[in-house]
N, C-alpha and C. Protein backbone atom coordinates (compact mmCIF):
# COMPACT_ATOMS: atom_id res chain seq x y z
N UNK A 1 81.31 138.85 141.62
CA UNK A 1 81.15 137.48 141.17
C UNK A 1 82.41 137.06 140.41
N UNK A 2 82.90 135.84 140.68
CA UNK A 2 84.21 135.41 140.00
C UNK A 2 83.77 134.30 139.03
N UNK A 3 84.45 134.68 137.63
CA UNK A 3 84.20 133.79 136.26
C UNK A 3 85.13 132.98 136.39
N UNK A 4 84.37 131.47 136.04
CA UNK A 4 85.74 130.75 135.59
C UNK A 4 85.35 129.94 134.72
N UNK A 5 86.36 129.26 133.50
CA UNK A 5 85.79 128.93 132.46
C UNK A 5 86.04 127.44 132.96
N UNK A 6 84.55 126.85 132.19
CA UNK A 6 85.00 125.30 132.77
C UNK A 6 85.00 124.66 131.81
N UNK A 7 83.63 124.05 130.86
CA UNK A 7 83.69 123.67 129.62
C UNK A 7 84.30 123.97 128.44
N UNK A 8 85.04 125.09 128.50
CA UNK A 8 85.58 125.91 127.08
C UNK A 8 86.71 125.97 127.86
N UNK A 9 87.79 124.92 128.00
CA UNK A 9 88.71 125.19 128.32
C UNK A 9 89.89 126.04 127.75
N UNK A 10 89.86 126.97 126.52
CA UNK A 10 91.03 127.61 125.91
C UNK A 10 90.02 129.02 126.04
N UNK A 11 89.41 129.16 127.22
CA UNK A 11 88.59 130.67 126.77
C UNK A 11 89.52 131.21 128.35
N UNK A 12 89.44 132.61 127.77
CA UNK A 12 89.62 133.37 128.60
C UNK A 12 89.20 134.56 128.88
N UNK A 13 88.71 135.07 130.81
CA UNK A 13 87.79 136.23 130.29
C UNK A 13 88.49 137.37 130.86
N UNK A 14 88.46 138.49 129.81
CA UNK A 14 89.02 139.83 130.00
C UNK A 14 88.37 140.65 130.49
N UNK A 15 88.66 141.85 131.62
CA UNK A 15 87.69 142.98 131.94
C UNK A 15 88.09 144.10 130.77
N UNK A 16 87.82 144.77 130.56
CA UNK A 16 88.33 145.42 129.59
C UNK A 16 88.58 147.00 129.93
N UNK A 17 89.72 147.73 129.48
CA UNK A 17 90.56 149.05 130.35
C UNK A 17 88.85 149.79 130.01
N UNK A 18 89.05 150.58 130.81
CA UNK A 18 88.03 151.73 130.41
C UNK A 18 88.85 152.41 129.24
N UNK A 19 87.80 153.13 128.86
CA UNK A 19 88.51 154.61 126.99
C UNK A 19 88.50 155.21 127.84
N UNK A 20 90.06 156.06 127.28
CA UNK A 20 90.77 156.78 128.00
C UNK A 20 89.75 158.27 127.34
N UNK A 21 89.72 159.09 128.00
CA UNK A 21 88.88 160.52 128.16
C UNK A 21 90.18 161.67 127.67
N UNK A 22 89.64 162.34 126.25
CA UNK A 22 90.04 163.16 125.88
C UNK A 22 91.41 163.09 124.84
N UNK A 23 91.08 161.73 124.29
CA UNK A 23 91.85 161.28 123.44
C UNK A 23 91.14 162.02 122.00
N UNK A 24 92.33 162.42 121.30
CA UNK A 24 91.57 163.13 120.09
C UNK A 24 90.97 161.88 119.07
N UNK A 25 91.32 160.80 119.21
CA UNK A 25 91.09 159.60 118.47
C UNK A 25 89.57 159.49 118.61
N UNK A 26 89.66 159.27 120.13
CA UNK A 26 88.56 158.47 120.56
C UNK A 26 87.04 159.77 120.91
N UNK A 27 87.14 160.96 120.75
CA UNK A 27 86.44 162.15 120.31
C UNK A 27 86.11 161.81 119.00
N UNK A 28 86.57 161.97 118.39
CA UNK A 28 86.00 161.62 116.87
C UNK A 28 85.45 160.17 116.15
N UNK A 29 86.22 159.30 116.63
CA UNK A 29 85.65 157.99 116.19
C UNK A 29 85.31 157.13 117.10
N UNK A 30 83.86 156.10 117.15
CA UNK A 30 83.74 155.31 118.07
C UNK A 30 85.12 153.77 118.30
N UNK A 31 85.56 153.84 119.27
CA UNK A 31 86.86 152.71 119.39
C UNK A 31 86.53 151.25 120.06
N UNK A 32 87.07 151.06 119.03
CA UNK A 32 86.69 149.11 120.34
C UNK A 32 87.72 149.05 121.23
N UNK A 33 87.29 148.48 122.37
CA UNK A 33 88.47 148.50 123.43
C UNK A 33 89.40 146.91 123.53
N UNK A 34 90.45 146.93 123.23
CA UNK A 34 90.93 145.57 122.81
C UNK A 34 91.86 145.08 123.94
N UNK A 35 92.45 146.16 124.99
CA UNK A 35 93.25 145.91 125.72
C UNK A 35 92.04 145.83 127.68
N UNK A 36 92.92 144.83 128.12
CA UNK A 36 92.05 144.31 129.50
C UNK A 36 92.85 143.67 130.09
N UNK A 37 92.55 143.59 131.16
CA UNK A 37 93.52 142.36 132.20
C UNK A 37 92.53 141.21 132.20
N UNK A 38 93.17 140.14 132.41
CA UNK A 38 93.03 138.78 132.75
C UNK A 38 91.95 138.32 134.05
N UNK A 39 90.91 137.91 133.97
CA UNK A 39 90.53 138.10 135.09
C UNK A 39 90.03 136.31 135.51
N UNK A 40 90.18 135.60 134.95
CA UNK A 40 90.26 134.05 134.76
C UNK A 40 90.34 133.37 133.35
N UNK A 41 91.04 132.04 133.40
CA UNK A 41 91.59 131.70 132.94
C UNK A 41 91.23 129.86 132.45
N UNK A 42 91.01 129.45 132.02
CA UNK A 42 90.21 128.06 131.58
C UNK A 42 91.67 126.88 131.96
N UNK A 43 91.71 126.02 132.29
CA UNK A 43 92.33 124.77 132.25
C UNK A 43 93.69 124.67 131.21
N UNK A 44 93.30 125.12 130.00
CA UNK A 44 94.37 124.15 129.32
C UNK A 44 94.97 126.00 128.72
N UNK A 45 94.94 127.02 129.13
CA UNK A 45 95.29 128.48 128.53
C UNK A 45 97.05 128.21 129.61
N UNK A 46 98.37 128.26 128.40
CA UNK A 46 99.14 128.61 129.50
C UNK A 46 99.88 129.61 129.44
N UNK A 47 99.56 130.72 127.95
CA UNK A 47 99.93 131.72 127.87
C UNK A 47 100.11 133.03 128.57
N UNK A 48 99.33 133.35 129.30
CA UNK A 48 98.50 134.10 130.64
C UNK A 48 98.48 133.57 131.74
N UNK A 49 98.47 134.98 132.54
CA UNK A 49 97.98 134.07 133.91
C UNK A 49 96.66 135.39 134.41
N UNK A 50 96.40 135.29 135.25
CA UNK A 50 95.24 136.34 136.29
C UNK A 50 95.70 137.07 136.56
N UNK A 51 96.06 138.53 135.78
CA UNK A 51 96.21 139.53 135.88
C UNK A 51 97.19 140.44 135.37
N UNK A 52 97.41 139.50 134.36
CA UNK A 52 98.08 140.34 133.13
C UNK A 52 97.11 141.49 131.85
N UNK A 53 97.90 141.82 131.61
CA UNK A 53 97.12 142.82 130.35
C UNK A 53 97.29 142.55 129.71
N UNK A 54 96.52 142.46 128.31
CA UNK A 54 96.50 142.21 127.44
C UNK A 54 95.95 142.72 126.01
N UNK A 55 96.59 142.43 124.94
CA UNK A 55 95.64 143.05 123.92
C UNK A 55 95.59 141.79 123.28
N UNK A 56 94.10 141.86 122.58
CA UNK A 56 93.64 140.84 122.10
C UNK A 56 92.85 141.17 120.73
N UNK A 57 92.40 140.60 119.51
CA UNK A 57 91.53 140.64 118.30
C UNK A 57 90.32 141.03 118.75
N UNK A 58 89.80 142.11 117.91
CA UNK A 58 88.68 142.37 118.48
C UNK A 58 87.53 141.68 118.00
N UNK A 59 87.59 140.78 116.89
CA UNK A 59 86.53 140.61 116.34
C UNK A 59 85.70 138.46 116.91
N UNK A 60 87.15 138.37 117.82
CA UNK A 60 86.60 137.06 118.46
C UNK A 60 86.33 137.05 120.11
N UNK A 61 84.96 138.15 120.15
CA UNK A 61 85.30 137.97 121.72
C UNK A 61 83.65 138.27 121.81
N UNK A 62 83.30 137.31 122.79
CA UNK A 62 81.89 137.16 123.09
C UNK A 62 81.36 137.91 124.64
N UNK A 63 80.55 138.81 124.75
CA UNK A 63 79.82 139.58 125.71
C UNK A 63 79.61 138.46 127.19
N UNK A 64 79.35 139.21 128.06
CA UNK A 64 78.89 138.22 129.60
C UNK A 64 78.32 139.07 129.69
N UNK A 65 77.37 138.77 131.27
CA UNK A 65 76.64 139.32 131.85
C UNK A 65 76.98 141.18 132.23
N UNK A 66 78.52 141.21 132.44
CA UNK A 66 79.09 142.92 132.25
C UNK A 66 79.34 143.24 131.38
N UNK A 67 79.20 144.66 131.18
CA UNK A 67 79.11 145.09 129.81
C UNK A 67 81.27 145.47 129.60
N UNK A 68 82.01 145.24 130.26
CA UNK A 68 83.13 145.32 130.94
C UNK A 68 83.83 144.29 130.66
N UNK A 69 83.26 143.41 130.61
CA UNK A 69 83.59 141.73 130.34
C UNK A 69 83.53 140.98 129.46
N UNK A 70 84.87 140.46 128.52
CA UNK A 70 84.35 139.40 127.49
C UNK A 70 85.07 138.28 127.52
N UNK A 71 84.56 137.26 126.70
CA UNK A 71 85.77 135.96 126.68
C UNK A 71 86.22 135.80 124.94
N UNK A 72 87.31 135.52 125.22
CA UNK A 72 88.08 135.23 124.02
C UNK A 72 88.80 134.13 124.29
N UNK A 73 89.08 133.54 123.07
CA UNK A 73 90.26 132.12 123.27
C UNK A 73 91.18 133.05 122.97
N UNK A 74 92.61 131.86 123.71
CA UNK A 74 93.51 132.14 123.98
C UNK A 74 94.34 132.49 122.51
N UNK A 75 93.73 132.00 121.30
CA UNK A 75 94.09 132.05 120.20
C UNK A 75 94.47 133.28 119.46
N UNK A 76 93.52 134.25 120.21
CA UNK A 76 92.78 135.55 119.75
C UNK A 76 94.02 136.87 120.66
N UNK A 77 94.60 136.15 121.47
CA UNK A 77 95.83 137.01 122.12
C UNK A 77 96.76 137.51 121.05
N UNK A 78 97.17 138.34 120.91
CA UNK A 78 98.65 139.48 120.16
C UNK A 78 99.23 139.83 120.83
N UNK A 79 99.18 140.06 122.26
CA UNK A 79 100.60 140.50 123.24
C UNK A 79 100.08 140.33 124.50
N UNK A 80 100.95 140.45 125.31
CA UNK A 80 100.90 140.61 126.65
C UNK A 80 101.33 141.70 127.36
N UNK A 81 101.12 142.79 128.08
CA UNK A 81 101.87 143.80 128.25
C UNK A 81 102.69 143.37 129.70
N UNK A 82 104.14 143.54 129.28
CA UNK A 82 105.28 143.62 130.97
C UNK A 82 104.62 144.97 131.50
N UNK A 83 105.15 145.28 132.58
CA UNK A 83 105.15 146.18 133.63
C UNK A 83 106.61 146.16 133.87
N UNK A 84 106.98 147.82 133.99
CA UNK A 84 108.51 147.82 133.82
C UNK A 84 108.73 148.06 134.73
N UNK A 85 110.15 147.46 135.36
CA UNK A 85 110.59 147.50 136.91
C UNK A 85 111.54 148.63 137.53
């Protein structure tokens, strides 16, 4: 199923990376997962596009129907990750 934001035009929704397995971090403490790619994008967002990565605030981002999936405004972005060539 493909999300797209219509009424909330500055939201954007992230899938979010899976936790990486066998991290000594993430063994010991439960981690929020903050980094995801782009998976749509609302009207007026021109920071991003569909299918960038990203890390984002963890504390402004609202659940969907996947447990994989959240939306955040575009506000709530801290980086974008390149892919090195």
């Amino acid at each position: 199923m493909k999300n797209k934001p219509i009424a909330v035009s500055d939201r954007i929704f992230v899938r979010l990376d899976l936790p990486e397995k066998g991290n000594i971090i993430t063994l010991h403490t439960p981690q929020t997962r903050t980094i995801g790619t782009v998976e749509s994008i609302g009207p007026l967002v021109r920071s991003v596009q569909v299918g960038d990565r990203v890390l984002f605030h963890v504390f402004d981002e609202l659940p969907t129907y996947d447990e994989n999936v959240v939306v955040i405004r575009e506000r709530s972005l801290l980086g974008r990750f390149e892919t090195a060539c």
